[in-house]
C-alpha atoms as a PDB file:
ATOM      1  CA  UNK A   1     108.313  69.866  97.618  1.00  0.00           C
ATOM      2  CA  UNK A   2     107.452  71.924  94.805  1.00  0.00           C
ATOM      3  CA  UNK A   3     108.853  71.180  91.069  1.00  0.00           C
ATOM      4  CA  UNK A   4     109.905  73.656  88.952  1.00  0.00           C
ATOM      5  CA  UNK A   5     110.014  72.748  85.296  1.00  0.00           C
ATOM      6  CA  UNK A   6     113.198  73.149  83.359  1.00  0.00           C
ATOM      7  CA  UNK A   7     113.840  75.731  81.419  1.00  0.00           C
ATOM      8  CA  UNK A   8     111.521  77.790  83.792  1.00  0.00           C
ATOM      9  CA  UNK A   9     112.303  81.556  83.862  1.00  0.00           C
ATOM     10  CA  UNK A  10     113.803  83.073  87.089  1.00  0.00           C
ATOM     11  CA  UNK A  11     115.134  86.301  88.771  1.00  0.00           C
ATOM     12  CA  UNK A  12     116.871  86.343  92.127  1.00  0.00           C
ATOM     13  CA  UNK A  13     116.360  88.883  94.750  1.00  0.00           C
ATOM     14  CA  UNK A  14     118.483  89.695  97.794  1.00  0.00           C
ATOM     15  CA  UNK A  15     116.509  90.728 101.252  1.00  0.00           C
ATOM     16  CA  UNK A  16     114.653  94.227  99.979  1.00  0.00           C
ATOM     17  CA  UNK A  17     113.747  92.723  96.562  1.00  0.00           C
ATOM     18  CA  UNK A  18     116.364  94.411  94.701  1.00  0.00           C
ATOM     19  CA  UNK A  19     117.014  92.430  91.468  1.00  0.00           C
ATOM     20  CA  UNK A  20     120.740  90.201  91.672  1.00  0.00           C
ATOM     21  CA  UNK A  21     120.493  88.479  88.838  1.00  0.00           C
ATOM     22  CA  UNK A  22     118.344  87.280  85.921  1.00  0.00           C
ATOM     23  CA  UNK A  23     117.603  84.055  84.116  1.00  0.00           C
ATOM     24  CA  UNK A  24     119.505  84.396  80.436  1.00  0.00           C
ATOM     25  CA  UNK A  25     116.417  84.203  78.506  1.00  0.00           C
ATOM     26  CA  UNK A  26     115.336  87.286  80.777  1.00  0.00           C
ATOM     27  CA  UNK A  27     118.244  89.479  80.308  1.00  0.00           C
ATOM     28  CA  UNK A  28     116.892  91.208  77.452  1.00  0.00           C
ATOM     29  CA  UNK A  29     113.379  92.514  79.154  1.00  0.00           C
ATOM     30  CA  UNK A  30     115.103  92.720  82.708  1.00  0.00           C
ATOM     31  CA  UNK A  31     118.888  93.024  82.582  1.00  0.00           C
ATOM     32  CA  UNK A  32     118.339  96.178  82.903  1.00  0.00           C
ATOM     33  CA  UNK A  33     116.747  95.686  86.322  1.00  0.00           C
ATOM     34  CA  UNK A  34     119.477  94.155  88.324  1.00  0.00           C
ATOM     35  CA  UNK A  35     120.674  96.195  90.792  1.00  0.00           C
ATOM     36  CA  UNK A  36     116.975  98.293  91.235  1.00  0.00           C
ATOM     37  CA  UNK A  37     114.337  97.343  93.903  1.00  0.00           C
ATOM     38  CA  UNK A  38     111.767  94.999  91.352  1.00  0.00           C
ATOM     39  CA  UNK A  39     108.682  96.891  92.871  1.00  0.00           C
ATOM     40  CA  UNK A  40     110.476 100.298  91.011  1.00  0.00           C
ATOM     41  CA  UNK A  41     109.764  98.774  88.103  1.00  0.00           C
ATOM     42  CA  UNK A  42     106.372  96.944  88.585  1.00  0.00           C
ATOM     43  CA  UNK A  43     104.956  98.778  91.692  1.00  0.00           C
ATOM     44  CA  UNK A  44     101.701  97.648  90.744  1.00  0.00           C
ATOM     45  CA  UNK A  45     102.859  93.911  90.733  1.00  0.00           C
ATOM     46  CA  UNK A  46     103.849  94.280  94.895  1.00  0.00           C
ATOM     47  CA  UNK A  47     100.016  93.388  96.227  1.00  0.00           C
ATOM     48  CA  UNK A  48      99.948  90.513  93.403  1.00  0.00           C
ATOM     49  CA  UNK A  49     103.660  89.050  93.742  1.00  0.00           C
ATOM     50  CA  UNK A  50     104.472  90.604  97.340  1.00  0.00           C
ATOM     51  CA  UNK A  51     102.029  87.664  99.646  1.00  0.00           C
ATOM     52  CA  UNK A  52     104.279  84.752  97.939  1.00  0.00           C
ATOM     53  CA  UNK A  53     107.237  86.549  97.948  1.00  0.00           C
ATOM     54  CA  UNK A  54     106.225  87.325 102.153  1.00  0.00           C
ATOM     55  CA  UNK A  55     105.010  84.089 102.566  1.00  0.00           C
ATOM     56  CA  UNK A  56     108.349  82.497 101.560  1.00  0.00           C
ATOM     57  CA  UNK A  57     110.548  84.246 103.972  1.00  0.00           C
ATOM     58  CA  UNK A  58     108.745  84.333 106.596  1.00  0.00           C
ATOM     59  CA  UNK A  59     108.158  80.180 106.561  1.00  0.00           C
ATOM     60  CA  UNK A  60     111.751  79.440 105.060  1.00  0.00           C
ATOM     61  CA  UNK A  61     109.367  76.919 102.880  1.00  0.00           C
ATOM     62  CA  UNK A  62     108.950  76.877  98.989  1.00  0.00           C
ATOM     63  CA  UNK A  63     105.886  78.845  97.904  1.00  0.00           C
ATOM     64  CA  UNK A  64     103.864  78.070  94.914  1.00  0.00           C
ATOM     65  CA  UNK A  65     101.411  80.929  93.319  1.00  0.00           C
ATOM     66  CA  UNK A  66      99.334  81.782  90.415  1.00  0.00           C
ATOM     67  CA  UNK A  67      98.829  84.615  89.657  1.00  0.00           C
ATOM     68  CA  UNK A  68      96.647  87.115  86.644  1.00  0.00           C
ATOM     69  CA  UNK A  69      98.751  90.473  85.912  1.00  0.00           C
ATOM     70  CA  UNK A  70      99.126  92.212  83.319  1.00  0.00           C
ATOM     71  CA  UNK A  71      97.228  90.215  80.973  1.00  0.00           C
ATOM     72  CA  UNK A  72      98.827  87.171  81.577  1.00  0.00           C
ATOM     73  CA  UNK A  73      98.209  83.936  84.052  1.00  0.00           C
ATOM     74  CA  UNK A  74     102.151  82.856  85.336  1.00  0.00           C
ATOM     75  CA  UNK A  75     103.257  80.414  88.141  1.00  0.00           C
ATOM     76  CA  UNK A  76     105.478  81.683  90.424  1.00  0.00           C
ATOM     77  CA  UNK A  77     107.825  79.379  92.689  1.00  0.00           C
ATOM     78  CA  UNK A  78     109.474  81.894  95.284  1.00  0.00           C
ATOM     79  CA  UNK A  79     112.183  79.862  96.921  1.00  0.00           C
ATOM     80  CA  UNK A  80     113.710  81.007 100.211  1.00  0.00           C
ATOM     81  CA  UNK A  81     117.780  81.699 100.774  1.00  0.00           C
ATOM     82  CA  UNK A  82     119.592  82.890 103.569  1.00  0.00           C
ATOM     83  CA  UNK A  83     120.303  85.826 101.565  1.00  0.00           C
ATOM     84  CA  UNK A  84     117.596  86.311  99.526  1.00  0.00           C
ATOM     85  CA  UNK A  85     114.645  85.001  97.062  1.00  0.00           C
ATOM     86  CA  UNK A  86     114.807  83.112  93.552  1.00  0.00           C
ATOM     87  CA  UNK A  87     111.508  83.386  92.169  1.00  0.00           C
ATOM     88  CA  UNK A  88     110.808  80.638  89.869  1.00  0.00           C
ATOM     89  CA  UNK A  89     108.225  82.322  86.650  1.00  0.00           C
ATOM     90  CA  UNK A  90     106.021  80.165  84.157  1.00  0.00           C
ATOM     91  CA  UNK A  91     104.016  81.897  82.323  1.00  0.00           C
ATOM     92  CA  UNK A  92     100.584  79.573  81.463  1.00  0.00           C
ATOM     93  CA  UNK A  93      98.509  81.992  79.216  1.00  0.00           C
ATOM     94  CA  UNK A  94      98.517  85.524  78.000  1.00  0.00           C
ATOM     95  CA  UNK A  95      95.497  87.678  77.137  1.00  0.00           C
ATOM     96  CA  UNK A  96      95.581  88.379  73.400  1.00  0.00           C
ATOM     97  CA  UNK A  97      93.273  91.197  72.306  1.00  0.00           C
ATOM     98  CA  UNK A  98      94.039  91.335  68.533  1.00  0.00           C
ATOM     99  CA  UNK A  99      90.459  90.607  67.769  1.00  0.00           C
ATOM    100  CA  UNK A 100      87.328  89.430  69.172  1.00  0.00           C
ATOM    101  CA  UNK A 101      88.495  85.539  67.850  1.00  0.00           C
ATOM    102  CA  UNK A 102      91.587  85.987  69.943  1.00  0.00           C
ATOM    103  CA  UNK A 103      90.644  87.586  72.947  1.00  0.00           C
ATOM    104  CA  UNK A 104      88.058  84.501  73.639  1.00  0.00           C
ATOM    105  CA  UNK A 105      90.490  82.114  72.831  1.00  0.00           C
ATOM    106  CA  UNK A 106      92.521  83.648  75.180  1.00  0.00           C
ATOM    107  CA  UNK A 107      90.081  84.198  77.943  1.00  0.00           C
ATOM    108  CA  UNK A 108      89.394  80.111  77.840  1.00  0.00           C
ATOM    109  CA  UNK A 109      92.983  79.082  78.152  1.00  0.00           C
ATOM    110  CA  UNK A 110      93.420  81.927  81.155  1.00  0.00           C
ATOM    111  CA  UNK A 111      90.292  80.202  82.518  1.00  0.00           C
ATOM    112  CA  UNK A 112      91.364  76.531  82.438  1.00  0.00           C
ATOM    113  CA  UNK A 113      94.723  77.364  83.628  1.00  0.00           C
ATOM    114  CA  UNK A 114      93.285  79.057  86.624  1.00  0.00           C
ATOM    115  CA  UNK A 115      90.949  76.076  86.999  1.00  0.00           C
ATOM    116  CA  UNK A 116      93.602  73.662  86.826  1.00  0.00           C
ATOM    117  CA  UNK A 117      95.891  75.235  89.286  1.00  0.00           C
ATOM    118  CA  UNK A 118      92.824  77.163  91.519  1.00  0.00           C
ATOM    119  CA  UNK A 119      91.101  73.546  92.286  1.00  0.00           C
ATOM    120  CA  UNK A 120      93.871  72.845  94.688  1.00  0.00           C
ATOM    121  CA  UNK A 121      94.309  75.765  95.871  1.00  0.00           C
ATOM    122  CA  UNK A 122      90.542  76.425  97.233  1.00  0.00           C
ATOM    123  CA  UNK A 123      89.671  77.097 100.614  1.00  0.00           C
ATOM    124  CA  UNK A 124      87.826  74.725 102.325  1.00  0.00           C
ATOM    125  CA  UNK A 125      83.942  75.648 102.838  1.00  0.00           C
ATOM    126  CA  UNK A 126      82.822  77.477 105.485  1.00  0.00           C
ATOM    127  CA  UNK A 127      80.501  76.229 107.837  1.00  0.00           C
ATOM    128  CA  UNK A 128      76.946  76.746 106.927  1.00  0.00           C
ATOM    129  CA  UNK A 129      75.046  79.863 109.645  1.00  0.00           C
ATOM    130  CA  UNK A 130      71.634  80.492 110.005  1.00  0.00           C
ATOM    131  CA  UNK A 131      73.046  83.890 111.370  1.00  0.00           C
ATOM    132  CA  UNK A 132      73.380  87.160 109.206  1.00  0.00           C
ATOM    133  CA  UNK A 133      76.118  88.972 109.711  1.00  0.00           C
ATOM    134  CA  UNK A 134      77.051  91.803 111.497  1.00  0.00           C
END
């Protein structure tokens, strides 16, 4: 089973990902939202958020993701309802580009939170070919 911290920010979305509710510490950015389809508001987000959200449904199991959008590195724990999704969001890092100090400070902590999360998350290796490919 998958833990989700407290305190973890969260939205809840009924069977076409329109928005049902919101988190209190997310009403201010996304009140606004509830009652619109989420990809109306972040259609860009679909093909980064969209393969956990799919994944959830379909298996009925708890899906864990990171994921890098919009200049910042977030956890997402999409958890599976009869009725719809609550999507679990942490958000590990953010991309700061005040200045060039910043922006590599920034680009080490996106790195080792990626690294932290993307070690378990790796593919195994493929199997080593002699054969190019097609």
């Amino acid at each position: 089973m998958v833990e989700t911290p407290a305190g973890t920010s969260y939205i809840v979305l009924d069977g076409e990902d329109r928005v049902v509710h919101v988190s209190p510490d997310l009403r201010e950015p996304l009140g606004r939202w509830v009652g619109h389809v989420l990809w109306d508001h972040l259609p860009e987000a679909k093909s980064v958020y969209g393969p956990c959200f799919t994944e959830a449904r379909s298996t009925g199991h708890t899906v864990e993701s990171v994921v890098f959008y919009a200049g910042r590195v977030k956890r997402l724990v999409a958890i599976p309802a009869e009725d719809g999704l609550a999507v679990h969001v942490e958000r590990l890092a953010e991309l700061d580009v005040t200045n060039l100090g910043t922006l590599a400070k920034s680009l080490r902590q996106i790195e080792a939170a990626l690294g932290a999360r993307g070690l378990a998350q790796l593919d195994p290796p493929a199997h080593e070919s002699r054969q190019a490919p097609p």
